[in-house]
C-alpha atoms as a PDB file:
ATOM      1  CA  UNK A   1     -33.612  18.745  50.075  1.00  0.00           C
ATOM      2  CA  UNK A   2     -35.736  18.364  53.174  1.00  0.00           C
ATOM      3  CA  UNK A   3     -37.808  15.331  51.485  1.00  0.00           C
ATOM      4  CA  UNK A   4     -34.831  13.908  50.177  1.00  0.00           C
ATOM      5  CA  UNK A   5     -32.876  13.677  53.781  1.00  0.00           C
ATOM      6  CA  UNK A   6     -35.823  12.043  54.946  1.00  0.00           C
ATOM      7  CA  UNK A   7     -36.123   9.556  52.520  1.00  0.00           C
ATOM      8  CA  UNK A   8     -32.240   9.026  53.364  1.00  0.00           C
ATOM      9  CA  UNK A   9     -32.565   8.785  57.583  1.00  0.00           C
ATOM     10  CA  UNK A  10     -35.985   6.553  56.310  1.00  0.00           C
ATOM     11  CA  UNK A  11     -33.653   3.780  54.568  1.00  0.00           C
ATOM     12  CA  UNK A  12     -30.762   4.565  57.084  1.00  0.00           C
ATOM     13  CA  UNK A  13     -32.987   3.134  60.039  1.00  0.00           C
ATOM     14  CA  UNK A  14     -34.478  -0.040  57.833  1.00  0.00           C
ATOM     15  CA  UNK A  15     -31.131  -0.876  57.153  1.00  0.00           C
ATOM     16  CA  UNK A  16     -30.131  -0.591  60.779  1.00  0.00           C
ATOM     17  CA  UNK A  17     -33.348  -2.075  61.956  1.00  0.00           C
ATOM     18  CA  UNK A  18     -32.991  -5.611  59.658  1.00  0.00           C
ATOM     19  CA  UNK A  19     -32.054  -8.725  61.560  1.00  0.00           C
ATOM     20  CA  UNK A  20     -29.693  -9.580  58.917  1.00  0.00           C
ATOM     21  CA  UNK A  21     -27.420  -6.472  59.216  1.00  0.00           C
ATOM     22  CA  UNK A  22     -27.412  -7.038  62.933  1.00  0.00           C
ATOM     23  CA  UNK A  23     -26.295 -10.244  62.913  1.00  0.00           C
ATOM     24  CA  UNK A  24     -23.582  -9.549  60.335  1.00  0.00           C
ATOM     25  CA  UNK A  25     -22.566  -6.423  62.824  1.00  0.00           C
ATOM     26  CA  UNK A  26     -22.276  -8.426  65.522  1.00  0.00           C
ATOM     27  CA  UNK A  27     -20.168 -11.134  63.585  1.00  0.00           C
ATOM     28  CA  UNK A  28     -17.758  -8.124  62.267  1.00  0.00           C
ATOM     29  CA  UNK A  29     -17.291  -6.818  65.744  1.00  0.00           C
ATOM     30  CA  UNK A  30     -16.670 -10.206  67.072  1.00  0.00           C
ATOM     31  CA  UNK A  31     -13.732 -10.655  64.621  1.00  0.00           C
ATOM     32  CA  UNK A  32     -12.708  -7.394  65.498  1.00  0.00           C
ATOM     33  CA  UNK A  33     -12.310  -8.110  68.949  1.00  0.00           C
ATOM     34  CA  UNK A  34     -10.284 -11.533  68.084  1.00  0.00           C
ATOM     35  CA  UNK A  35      -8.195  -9.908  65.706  1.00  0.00           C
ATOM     36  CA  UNK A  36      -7.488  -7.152  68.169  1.00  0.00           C
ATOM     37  CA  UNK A  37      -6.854  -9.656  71.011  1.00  0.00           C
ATOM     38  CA  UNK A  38      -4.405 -11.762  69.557  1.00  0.00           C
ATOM     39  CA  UNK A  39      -2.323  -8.804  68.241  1.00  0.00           C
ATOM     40  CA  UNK A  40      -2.525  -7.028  71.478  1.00  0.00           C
ATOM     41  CA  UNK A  41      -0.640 -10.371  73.570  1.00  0.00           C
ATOM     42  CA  UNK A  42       1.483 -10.463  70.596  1.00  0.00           C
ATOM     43  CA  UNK A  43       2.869  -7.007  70.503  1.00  0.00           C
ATOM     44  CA  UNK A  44       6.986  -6.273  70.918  1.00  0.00           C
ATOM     45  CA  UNK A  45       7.562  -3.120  71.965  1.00  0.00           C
ATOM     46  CA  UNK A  46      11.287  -2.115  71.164  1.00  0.00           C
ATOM     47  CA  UNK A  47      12.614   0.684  70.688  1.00  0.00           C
ATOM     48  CA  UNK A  48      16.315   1.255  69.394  1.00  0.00           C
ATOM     49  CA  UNK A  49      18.218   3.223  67.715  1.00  0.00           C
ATOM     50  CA  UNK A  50      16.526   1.803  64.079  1.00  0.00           C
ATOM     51  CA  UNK A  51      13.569   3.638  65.149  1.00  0.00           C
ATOM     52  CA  UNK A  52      15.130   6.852  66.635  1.00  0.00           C
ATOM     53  CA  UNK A  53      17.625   7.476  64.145  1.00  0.00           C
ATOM     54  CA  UNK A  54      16.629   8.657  60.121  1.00  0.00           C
ATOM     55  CA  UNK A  55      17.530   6.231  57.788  1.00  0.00           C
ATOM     56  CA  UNK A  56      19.980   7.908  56.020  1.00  0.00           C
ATOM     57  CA  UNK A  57      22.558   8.479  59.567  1.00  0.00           C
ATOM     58  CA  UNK A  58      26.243   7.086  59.579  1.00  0.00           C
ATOM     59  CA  UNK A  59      25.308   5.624  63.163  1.00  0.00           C
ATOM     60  CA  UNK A  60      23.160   2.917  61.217  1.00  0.00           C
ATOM     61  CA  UNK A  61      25.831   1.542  59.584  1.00  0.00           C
ATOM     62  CA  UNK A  62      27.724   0.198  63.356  1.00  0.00           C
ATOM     63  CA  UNK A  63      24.796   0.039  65.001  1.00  0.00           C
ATOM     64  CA  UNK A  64      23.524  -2.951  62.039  1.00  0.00           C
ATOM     65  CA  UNK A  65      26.676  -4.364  62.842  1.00  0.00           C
ATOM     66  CA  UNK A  66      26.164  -4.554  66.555  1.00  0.00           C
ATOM     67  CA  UNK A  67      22.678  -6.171  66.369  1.00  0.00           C
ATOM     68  CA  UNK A  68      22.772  -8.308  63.822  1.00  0.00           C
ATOM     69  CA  UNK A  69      26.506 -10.111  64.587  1.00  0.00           C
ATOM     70  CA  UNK A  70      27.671  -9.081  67.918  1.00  0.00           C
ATOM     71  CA  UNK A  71      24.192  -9.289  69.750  1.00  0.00           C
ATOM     72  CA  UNK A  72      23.540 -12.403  68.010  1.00  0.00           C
ATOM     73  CA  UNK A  73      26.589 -14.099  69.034  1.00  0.00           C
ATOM     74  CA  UNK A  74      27.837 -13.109  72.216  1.00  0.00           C
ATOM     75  CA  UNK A  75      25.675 -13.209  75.002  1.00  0.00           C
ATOM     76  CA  UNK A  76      27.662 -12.519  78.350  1.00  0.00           C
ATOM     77  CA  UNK A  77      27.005 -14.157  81.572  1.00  0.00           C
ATOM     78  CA  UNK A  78      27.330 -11.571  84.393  1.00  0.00           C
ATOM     79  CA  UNK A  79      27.546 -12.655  87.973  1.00  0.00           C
ATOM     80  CA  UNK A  80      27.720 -10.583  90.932  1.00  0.00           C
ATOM     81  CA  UNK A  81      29.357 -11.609  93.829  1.00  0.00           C
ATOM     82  CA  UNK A  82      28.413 -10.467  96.976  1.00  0.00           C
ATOM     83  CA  UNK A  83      31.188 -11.304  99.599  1.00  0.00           C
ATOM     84  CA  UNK A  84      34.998 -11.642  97.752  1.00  0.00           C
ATOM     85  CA  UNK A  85      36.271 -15.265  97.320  1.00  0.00           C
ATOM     86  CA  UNK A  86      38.915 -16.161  99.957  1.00  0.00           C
ATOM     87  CA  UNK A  87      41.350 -18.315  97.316  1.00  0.00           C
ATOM     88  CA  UNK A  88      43.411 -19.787 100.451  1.00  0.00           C
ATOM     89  CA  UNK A  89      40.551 -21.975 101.107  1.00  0.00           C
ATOM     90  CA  UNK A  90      40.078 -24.900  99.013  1.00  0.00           C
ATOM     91  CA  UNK A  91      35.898 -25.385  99.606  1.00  0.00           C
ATOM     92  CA  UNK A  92      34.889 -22.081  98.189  1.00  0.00           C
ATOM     93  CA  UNK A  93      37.721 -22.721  95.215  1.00  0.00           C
ATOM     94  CA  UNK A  94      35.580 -25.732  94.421  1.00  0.00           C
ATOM     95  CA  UNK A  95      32.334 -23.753  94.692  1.00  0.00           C
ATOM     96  CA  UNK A  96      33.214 -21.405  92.173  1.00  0.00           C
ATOM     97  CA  UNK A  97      35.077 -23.711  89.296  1.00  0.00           C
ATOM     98  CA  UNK A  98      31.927 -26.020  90.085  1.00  0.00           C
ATOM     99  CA  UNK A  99      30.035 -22.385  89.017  1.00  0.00           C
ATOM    100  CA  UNK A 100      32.038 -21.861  86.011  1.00  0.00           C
ATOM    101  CA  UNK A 101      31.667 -25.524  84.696  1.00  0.00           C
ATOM    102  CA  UNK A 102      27.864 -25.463  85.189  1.00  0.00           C
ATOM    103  CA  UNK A 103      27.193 -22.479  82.818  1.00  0.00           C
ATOM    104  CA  UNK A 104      30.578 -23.873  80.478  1.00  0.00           C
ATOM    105  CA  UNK A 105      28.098 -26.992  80.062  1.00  0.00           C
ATOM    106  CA  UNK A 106      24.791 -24.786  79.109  1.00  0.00           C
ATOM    107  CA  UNK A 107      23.446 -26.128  75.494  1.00  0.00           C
ATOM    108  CA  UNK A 108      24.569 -22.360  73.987  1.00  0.00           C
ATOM    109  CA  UNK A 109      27.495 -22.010  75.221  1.00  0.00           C
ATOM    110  CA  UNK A 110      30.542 -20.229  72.870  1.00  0.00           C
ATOM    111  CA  UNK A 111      33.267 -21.587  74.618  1.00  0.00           C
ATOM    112  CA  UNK A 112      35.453 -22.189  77.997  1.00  0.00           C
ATOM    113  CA  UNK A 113      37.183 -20.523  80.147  1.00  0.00           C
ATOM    114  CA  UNK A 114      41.501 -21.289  79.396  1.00  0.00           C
END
């Protein structure tokens, strides 16, 4: 056994010694590296209720529904408003339905205010 371990570590350091087998080491662990690159700056982390929940739970079912048709299609526009609107005054009145026509005339947008 002892001879034959030898003869094992023996050809275990020619092999790591060769030029040939350190070049195509190097080459592997350079595509390693790009590989590992590019899917690290393209990672997504999400997590959601697909993940949490087991595929077999009735909350699937509604929460399918709410991603794929009403995240998909309604997007809402929130705006916070800092100081109220005084509606006697006819400047700030123009202000805001200037506000509301601006994001009525975004590419994406569903519809307009009646």
């Amino acid at each position: 056994i002892d001879t034959f371990m030898k003869w094992i570590l023996r050809m275990y350091c020619r092999i790591l010694e060769h030029r040939c087998f350190t070049i195509f080491l190097s080459i592997a662990v350079i595509i390693y590296w790009y590989f590992s690159i590019i899917g690290a700056l393209n990672i997504k982390t999400r997590l959601d209720t697909v993940k949490i929940l087991p595929r077999d739970s009735p909350i699937q079912r509604p929460n399918r529904i709410l991603n794929d048709i009403i995240w998909d299609e309604y997007h809402p526009v929130t705006v916070l408003v800092n100081n109220p609107l005084d509606i006697r005054k006819r400047e700030p009145m123009q202000r805001f339905w200037q506000l509301v026509n601006d994001f009525e005339s975004l590419p994406l947008c569903r519809g307009e205010l009646i």
